[in-house]
C-alpha atoms as a PDB file:
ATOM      1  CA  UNK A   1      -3.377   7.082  -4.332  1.00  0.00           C
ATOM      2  CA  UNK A   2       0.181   5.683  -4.724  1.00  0.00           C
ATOM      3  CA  UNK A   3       1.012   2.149  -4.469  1.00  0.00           C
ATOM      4  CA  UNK A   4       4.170   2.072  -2.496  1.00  0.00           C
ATOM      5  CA  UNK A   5       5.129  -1.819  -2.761  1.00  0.00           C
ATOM      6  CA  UNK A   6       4.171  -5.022  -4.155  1.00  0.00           C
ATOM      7  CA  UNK A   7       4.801  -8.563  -2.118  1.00  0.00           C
ATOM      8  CA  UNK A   8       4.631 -11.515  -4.450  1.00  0.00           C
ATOM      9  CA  UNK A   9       4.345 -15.062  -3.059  1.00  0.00           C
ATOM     10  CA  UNK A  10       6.913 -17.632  -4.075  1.00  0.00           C
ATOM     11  CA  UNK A  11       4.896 -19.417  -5.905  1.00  0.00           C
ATOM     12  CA  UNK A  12       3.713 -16.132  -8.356  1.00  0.00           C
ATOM     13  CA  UNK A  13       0.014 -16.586  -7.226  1.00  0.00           C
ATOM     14  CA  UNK A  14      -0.770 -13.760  -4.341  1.00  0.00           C
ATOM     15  CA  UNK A  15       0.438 -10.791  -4.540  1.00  0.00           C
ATOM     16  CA  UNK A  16      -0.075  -8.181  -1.815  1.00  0.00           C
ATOM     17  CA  UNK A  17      -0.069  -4.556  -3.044  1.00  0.00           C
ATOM     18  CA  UNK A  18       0.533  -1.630  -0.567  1.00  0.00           C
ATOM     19  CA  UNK A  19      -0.894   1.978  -1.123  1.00  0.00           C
ATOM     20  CA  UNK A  20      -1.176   5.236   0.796  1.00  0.00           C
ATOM     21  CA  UNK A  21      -3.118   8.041   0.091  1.00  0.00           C
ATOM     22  CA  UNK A  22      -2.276  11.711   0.654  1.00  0.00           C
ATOM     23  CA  UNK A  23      -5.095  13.871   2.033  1.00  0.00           C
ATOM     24  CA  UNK A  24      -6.950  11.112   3.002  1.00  0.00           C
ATOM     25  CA  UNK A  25     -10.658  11.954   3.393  1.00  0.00           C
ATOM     26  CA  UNK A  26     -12.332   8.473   3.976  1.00  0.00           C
ATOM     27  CA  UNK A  27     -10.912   5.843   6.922  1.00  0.00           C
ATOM     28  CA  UNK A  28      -8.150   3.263   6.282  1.00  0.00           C
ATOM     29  CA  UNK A  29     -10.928   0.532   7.042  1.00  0.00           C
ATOM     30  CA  UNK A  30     -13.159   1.786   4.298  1.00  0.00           C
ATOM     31  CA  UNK A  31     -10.297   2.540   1.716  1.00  0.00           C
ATOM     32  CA  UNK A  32      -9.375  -1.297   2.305  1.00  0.00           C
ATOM     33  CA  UNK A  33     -12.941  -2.667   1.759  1.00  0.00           C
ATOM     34  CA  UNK A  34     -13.298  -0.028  -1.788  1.00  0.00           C
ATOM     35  CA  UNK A  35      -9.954  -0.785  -3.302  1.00  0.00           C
ATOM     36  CA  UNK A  36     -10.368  -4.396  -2.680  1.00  0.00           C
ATOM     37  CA  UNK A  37     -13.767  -4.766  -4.099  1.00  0.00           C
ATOM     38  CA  UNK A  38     -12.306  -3.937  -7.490  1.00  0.00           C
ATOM     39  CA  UNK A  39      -9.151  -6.585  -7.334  1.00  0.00           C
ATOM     40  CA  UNK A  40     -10.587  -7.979 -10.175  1.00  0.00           C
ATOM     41  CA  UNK A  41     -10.610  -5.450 -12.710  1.00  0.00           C
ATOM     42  CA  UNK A  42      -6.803  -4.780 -11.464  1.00  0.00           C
ATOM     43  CA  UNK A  43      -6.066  -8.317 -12.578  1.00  0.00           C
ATOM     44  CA  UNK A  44      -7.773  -8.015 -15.750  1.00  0.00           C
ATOM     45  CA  UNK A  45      -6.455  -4.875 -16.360  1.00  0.00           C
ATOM     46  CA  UNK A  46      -2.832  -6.245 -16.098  1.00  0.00           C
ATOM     47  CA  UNK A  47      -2.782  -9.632 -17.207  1.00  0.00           C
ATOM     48  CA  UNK A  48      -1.926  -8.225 -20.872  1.00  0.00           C
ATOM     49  CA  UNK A  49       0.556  -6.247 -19.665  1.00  0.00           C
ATOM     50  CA  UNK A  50       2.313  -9.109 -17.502  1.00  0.00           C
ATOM     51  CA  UNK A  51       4.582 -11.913 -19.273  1.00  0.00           C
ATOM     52  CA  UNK A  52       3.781 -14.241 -16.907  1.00  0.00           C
ATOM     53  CA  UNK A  53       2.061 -17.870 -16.880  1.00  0.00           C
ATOM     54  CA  UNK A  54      -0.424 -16.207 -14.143  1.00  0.00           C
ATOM     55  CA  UNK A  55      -1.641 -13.202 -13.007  1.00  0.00           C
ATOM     56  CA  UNK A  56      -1.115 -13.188  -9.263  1.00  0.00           C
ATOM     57  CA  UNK A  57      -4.307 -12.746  -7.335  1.00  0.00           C
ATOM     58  CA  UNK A  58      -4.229  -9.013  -5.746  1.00  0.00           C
ATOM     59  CA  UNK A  59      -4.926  -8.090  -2.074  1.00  0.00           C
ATOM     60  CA  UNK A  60      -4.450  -4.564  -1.290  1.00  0.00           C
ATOM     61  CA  UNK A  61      -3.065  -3.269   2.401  1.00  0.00           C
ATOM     62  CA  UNK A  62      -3.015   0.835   3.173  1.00  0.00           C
ATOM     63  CA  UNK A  63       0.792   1.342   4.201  1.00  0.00           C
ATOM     64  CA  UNK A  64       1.078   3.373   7.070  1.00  0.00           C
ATOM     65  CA  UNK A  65       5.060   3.944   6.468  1.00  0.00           C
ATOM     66  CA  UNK A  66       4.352   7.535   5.774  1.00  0.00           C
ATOM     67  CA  UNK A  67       2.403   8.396   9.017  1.00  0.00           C
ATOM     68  CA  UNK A  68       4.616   6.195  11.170  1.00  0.00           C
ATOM     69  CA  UNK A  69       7.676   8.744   9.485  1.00  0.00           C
ATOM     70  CA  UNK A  70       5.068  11.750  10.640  1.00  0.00           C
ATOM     71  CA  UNK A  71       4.973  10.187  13.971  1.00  0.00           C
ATOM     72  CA  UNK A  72       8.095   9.432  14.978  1.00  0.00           C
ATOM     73  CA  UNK A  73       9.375  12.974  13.012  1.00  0.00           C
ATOM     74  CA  UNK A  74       7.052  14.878  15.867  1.00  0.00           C
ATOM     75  CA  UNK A  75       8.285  12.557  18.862  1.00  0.00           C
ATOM     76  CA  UNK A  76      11.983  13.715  18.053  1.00  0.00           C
ATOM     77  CA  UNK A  77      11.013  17.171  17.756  1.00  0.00           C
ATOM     78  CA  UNK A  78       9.406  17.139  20.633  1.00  0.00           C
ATOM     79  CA  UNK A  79      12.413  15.671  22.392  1.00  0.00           C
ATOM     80  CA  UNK A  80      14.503  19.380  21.439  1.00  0.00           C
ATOM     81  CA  UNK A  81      17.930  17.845  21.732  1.00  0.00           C
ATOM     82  CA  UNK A  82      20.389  20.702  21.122  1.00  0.00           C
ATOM     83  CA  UNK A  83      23.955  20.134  20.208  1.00  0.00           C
ATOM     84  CA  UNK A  84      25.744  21.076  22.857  1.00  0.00           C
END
């Protein structure tokens, strides 16, 4: 698992935390539901580590950034331009 971007609110109080996974065995929907079920031992875990009045409440989102790439990658390939 790599987290591949964090989203803070304005206010410092949410932030939303993006991950992907390579050689993904288990379904986005289910990675979702596991990750966030331990949001707060993340918090915990970093509020030491953070210099910051709060620790922003975590919500975690499976970036599909990577696949999308994959996707359009084989579309283009497909298309076979040549450079004549």
């Amino acid at each position: 698992m790599t987290f591949t971007k964090v989203d803070v609110s304005r206010d410092l109080r949410i932030a939303k935390v993006f991950y992907s996974v390579i050689n993904q065995t288990i379904s986005k929907d289910k990675l979702d539901i596991e990750i966030n079920k331990h949001r707060k031992p993340f918090k915990k875990y970093m509020g030491p580590e953070l210099s910051m009045k709060h620790t922003p409440d975590l919500r975690f989102y499976f970036d599909d950034t990577f696949e999308y790439t994959e996707y359009v990658s084989s579309l283009m390939k497909k298309l076979d331009i040549s450079d004549n």
